[in-house]
PDB file of N, CA and C in Angstrom:
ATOM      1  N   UNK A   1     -64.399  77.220 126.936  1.00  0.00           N
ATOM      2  CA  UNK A   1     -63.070  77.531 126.457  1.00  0.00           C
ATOM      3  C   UNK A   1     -62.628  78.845 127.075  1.00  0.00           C
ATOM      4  N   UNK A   2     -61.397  78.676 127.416  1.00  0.00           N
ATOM      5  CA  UNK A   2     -60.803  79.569 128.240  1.00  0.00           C
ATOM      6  C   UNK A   2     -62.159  80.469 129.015  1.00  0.00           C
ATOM      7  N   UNK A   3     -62.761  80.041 129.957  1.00  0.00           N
ATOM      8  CA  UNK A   3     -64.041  80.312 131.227  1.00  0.00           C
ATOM      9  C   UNK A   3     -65.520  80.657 130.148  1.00  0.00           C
ATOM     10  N   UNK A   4     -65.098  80.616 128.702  1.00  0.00           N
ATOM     11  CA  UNK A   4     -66.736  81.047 127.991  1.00  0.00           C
ATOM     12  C   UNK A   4     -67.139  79.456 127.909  1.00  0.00           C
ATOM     13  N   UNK A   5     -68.838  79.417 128.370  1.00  0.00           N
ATOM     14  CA  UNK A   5     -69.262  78.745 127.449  1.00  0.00           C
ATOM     15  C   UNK A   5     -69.425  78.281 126.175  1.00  0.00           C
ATOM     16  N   UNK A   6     -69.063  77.642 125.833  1.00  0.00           N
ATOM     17  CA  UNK A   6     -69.239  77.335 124.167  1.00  0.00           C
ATOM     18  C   UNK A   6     -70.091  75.586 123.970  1.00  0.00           C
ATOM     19  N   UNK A   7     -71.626  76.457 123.495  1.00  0.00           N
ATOM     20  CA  UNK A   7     -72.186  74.734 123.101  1.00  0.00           C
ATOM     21  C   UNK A   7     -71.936  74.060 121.569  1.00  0.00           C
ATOM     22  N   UNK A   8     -71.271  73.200 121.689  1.00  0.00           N
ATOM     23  CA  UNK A   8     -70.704  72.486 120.365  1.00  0.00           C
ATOM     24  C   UNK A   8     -72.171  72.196 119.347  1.00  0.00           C
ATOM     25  N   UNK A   9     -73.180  72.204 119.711  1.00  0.00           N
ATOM     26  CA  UNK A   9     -74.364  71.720 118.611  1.00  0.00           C
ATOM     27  C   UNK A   9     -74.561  73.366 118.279  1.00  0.00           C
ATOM     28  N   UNK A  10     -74.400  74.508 118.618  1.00  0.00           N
ATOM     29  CA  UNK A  10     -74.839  75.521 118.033  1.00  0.00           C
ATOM     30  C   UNK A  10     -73.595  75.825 117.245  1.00  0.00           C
ATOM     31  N   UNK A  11     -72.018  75.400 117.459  1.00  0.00           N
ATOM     32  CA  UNK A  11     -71.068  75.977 116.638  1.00  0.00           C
ATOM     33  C   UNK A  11     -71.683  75.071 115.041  1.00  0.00           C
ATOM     34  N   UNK A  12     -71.564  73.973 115.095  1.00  0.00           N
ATOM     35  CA  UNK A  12     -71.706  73.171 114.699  1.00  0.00           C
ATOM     36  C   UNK A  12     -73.799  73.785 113.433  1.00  0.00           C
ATOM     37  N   UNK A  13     -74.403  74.617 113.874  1.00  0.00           N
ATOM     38  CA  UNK A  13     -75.581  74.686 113.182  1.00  0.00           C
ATOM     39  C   UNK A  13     -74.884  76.206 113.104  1.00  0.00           C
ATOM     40  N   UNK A  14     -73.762  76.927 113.709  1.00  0.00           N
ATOM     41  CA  UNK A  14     -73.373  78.240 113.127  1.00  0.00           C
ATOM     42  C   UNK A  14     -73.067  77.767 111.891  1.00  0.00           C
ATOM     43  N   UNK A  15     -71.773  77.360 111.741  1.00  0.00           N
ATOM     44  CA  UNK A  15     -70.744  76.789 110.827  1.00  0.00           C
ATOM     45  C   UNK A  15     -71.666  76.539 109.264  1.00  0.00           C
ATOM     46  N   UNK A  16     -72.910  75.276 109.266  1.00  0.00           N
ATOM     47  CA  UNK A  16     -73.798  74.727 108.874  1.00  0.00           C
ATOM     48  C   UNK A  16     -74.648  76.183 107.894  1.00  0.00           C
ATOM     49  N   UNK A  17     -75.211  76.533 108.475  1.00  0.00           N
ATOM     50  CA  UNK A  17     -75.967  78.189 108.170  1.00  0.00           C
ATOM     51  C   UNK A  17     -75.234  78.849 107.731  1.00  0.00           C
ATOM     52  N   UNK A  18     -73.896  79.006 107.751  1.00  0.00           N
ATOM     53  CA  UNK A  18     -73.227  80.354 107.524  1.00  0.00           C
ATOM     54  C   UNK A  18     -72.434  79.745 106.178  1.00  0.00           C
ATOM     55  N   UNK A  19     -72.164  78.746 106.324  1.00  0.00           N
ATOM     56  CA  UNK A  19     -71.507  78.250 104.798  1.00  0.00           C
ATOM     57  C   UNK A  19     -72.096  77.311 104.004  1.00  0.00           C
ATOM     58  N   UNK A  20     -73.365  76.915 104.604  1.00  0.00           N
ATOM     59  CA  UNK A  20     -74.383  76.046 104.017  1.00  0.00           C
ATOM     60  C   UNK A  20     -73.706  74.648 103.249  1.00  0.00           C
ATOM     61  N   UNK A  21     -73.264  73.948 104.502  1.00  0.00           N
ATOM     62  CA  UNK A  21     -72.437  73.047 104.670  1.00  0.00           C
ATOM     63  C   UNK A  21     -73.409  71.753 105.387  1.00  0.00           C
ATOM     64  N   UNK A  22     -73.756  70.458 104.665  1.00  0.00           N
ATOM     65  CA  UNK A  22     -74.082  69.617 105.743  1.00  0.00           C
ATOM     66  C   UNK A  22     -73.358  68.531 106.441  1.00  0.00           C
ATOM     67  N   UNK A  23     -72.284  68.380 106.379  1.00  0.00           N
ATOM     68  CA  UNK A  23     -71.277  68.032 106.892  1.00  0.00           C
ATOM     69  C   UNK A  23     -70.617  69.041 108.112  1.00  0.00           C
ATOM     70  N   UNK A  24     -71.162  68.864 109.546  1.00  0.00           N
ATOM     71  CA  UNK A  24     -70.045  69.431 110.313  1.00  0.00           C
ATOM     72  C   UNK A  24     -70.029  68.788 111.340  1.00  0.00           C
ATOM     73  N   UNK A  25     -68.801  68.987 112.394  1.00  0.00           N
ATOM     74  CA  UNK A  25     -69.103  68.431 113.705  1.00  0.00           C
ATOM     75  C   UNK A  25     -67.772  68.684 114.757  1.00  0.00           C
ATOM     76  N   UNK A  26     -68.212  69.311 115.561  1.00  0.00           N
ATOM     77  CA  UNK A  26     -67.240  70.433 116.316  1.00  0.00           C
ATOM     78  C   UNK A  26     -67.461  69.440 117.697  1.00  0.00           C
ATOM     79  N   UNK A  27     -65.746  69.148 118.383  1.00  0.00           N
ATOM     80  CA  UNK A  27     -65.901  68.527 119.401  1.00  0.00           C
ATOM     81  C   UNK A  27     -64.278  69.484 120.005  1.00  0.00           C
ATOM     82  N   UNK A  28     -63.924  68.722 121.108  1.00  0.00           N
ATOM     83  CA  UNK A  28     -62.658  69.330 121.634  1.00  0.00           C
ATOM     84  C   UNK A  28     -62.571  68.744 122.956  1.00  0.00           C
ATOM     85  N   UNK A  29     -61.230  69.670 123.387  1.00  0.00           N
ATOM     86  CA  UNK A  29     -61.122  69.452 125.245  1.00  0.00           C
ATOM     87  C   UNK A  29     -61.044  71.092 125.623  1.00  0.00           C
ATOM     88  N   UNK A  30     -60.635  70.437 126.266  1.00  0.00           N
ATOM     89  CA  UNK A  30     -60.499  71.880 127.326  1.00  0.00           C
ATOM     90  C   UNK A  30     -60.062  73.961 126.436  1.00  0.00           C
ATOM     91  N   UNK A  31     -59.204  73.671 126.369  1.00  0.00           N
ATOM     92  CA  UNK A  31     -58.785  75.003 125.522  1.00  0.00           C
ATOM     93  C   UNK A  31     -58.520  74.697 123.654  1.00  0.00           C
ATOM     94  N   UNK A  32     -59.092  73.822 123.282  1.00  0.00           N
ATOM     95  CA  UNK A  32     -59.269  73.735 121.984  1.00  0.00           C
ATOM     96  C   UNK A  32     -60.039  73.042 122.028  1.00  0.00           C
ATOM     97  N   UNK A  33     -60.945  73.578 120.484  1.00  0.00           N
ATOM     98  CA  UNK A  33     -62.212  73.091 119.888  1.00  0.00           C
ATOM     99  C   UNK A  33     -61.857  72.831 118.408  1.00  0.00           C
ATOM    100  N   UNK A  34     -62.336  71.439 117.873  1.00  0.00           N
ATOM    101  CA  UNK A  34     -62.123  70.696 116.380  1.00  0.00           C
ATOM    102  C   UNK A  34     -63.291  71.328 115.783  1.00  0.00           C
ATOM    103  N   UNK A  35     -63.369  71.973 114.308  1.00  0.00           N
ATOM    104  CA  UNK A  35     -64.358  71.987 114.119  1.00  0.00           C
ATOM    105  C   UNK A  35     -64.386  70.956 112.180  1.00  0.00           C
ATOM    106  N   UNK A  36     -64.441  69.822 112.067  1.00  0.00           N
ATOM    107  CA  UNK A  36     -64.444  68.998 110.898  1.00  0.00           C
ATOM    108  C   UNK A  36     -65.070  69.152 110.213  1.00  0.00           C
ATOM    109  N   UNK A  37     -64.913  69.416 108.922  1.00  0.00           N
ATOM    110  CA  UNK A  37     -65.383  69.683 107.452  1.00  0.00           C
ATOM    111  C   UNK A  37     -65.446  68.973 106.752  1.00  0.00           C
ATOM    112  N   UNK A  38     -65.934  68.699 105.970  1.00  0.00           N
ATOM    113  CA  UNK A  38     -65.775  67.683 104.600  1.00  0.00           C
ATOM    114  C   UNK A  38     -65.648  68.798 103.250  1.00  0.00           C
ATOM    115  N   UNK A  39     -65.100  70.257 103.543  1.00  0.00           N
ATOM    116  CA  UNK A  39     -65.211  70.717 102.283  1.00  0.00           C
ATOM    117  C   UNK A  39     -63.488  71.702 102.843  1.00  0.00           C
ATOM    118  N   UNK A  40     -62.481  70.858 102.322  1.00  0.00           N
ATOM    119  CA  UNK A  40     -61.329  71.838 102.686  1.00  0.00           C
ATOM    120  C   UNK A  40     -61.051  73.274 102.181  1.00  0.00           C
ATOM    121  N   UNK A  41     -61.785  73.494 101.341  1.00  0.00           N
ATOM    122  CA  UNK A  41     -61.411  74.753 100.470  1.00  0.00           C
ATOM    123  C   UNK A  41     -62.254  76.130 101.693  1.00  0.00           C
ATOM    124  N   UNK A  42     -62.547  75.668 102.522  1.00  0.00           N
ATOM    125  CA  UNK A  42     -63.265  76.287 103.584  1.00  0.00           C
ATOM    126  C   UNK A  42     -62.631  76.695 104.850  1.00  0.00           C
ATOM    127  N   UNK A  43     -61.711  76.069 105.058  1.00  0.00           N
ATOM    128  CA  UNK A  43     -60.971  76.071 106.463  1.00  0.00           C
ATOM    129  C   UNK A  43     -60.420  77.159 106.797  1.00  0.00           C
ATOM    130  N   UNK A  44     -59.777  78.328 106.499  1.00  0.00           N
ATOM    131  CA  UNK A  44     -59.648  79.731 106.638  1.00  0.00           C
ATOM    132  C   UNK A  44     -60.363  80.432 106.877  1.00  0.00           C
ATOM    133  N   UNK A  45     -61.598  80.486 105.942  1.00  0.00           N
ATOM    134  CA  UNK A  45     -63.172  81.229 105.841  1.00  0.00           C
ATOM    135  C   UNK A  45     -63.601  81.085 107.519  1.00  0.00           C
ATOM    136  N   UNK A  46     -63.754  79.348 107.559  1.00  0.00           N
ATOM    137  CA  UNK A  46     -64.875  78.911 108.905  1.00  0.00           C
ATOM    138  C   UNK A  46     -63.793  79.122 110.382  1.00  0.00           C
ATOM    139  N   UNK A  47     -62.491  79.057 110.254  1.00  0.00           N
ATOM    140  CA  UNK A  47     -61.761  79.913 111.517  1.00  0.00           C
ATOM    141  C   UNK A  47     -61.754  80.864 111.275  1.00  0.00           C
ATOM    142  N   UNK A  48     -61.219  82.045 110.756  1.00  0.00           N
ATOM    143  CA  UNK A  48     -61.635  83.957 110.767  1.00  0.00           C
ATOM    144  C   UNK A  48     -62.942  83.900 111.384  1.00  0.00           C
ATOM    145  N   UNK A  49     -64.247  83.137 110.861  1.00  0.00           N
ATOM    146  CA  UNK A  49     -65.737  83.739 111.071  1.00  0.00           C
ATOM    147  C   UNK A  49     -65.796  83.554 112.449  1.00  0.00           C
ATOM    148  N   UNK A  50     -65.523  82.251 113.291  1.00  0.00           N
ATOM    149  CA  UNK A  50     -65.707  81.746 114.204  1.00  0.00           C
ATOM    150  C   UNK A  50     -64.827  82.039 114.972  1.00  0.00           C
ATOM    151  N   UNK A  51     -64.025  82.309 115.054  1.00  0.00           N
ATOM    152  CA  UNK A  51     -62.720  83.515 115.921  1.00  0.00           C
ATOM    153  C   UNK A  51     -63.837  84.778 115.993  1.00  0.00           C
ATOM    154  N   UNK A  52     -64.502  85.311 115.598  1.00  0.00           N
ATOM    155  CA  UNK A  52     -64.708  86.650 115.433  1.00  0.00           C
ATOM    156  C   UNK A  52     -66.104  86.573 116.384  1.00  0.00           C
ATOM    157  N   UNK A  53     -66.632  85.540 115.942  1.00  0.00           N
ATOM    158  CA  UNK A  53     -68.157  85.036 116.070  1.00  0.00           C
ATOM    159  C   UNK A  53     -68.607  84.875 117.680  1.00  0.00           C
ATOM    160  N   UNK A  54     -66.928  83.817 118.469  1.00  0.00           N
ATOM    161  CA  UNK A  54     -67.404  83.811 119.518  1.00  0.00           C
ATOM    162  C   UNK A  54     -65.958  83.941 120.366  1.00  0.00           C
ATOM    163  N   UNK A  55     -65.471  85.093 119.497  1.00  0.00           N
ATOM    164  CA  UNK A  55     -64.310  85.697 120.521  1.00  0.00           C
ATOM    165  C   UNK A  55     -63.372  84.807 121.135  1.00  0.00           C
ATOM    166  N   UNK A  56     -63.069  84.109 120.737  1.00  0.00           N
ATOM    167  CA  UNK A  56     -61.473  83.389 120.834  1.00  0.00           C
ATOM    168  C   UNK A  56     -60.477  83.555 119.709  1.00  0.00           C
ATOM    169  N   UNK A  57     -59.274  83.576 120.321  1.00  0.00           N
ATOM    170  CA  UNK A  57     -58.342  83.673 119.396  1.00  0.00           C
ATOM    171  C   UNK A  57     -58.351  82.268 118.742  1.00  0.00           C
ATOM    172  N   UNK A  58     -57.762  82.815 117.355  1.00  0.00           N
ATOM    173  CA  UNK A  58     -57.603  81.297 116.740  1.00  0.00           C
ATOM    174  C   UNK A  58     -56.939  80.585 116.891  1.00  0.00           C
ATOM    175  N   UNK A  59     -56.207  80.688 117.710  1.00  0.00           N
ATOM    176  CA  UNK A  59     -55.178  79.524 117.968  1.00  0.00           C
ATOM    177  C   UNK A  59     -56.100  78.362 118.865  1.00  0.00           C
ATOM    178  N   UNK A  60     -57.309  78.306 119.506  1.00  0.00           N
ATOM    179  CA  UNK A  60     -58.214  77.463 120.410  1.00  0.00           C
ATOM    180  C   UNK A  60     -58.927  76.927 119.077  1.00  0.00           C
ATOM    181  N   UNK A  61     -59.243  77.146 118.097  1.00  0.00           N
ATOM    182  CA  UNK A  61     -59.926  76.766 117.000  1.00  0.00           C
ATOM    183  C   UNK A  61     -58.568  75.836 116.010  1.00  0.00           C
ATOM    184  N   UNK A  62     -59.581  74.921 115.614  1.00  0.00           N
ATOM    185  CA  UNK A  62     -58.678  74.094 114.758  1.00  0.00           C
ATOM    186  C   UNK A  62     -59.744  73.360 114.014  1.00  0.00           C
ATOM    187  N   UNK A  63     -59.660  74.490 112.123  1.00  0.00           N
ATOM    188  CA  UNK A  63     -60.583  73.083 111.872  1.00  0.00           C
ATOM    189  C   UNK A  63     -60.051  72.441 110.800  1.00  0.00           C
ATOM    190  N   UNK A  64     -60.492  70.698 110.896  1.00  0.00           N
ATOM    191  CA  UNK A  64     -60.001  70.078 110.367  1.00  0.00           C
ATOM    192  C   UNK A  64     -60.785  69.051 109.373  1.00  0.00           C
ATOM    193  N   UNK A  65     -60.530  68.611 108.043  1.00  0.00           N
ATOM    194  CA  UNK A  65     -60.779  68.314 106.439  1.00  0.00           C
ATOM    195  C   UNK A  65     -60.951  66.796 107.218  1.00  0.00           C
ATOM    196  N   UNK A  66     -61.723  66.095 106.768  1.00  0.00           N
ATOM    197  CA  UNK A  66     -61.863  64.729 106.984  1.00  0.00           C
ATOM    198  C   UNK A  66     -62.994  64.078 106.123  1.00  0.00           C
ATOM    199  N   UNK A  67     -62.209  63.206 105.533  1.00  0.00           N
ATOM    200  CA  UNK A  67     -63.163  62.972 103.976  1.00  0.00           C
ATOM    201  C   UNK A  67     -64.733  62.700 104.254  1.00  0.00           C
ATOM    202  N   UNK A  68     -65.674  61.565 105.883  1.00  0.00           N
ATOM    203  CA  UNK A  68     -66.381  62.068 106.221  1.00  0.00           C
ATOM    204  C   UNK A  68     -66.326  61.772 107.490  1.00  0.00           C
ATOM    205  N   UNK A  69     -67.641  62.285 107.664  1.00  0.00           N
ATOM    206  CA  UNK A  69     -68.011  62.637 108.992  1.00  0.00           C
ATOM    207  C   UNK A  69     -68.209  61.121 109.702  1.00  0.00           C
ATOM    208  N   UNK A  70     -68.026  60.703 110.658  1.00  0.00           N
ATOM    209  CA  UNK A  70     -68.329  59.357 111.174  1.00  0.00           C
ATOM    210  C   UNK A  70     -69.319  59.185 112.094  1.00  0.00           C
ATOM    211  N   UNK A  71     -70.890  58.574 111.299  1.00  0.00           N
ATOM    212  CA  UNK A  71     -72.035  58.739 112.112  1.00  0.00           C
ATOM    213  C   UNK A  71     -72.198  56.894 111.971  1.00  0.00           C
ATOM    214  N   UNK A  72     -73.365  57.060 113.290  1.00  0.00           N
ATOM    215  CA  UNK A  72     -73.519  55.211 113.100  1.00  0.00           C
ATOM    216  C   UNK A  72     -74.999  55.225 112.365  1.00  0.00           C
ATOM    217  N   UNK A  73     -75.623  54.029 112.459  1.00  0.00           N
ATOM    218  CA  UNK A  73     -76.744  53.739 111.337  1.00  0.00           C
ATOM    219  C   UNK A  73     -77.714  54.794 111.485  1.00  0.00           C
ATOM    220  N   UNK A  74     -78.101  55.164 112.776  1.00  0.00           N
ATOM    221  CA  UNK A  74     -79.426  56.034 112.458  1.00  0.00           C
ATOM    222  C   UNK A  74     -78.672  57.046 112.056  1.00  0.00           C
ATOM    223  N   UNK A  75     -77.543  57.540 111.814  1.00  0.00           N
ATOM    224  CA  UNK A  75     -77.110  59.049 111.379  1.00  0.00           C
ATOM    225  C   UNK A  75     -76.842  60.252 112.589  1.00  0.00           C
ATOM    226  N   UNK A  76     -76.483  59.461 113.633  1.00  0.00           N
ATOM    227  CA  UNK A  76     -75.986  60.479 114.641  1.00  0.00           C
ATOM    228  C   UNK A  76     -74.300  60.475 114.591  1.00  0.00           C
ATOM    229  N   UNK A  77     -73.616  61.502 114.800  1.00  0.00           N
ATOM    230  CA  UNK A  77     -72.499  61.934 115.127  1.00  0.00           C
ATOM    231  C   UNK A  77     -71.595  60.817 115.544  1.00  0.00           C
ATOM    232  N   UNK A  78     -70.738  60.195 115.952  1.00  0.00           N
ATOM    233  CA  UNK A  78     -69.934  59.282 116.494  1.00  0.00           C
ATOM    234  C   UNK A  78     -69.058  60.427 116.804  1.00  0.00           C
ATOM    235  N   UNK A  79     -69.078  61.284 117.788  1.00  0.00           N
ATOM    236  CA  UNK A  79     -68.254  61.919 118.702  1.00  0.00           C
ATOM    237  C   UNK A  79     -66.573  61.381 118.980  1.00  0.00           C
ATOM    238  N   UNK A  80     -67.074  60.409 119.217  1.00  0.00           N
ATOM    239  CA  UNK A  80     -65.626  59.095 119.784  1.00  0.00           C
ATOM    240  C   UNK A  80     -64.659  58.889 119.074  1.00  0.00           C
ATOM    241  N   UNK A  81     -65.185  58.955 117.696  1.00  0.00           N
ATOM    242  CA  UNK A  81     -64.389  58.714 116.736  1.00  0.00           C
ATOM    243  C   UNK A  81     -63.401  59.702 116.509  1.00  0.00           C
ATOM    244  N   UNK A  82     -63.907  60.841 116.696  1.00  0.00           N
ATOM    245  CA  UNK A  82     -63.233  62.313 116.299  1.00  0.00           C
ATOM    246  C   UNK A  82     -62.230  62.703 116.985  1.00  0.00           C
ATOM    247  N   UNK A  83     -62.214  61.621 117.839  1.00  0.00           N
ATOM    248  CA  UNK A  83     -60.868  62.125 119.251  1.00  0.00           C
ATOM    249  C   UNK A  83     -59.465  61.595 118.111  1.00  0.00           C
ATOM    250  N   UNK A  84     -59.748  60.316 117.515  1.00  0.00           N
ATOM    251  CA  UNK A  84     -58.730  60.315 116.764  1.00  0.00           C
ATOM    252  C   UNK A  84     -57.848  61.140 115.797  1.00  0.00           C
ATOM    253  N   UNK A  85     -58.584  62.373 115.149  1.00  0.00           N
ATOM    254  CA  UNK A  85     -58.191  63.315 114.701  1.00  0.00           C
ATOM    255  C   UNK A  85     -57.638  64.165 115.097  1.00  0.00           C
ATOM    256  N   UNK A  86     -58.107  64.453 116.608  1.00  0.00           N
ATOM    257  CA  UNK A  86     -57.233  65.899 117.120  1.00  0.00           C
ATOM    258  C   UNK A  86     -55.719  65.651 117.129  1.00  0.00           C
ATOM    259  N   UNK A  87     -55.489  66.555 116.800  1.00  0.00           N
ATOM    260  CA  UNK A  87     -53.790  67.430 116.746  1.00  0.00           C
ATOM    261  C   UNK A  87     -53.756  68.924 118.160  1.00  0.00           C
ATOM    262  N   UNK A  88     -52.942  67.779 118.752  1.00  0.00           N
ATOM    263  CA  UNK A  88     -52.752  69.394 119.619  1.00  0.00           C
ATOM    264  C   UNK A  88     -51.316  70.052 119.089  1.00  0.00           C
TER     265      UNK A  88
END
């Protein structure tokens, strides 16, 4: 994001650790990154921290409430799915 690296499985075990949340899953494109919650009362808290955390303004951060997370049977992520959510 804007020339930093950013690896989505560590935002994603930041986020996790820091609000002790097991529901997360941070995907994006290019100059914005989703980061999905299942706990909305959080979404202010987890952009300020993560703006601060890895130095982007918040406007590249967007996170977004989604009742859950969409994994397939063994319990991995469905990435694919999440494209449907973004809002640019």
């Amino acid at each position: 994001m804007f020339g930093k690296r950013v690896n989505l499985q560590e935002i994603e075990h930041i986020v996790r650790q820091k609000f002790n949340l097991s529901e997360v899953a941070a995907a994006g494109i290019d100059d914005k990154m989703f980061v999905f919650v299942t706990d909305e009362n959080l979404r202010d808290e987890i952009l300020n921290y993560l703006s601060q955390k890895i130095n982007v303004h918040p406007t590249a951060l967007k996170i977004k409430f989604i009742a859950e997370i969409p994994k397939n049977a063994s319990g991995k992520i469905i990435y694919s799915e999440l494209e449907n959510f973004y809002e640019l």
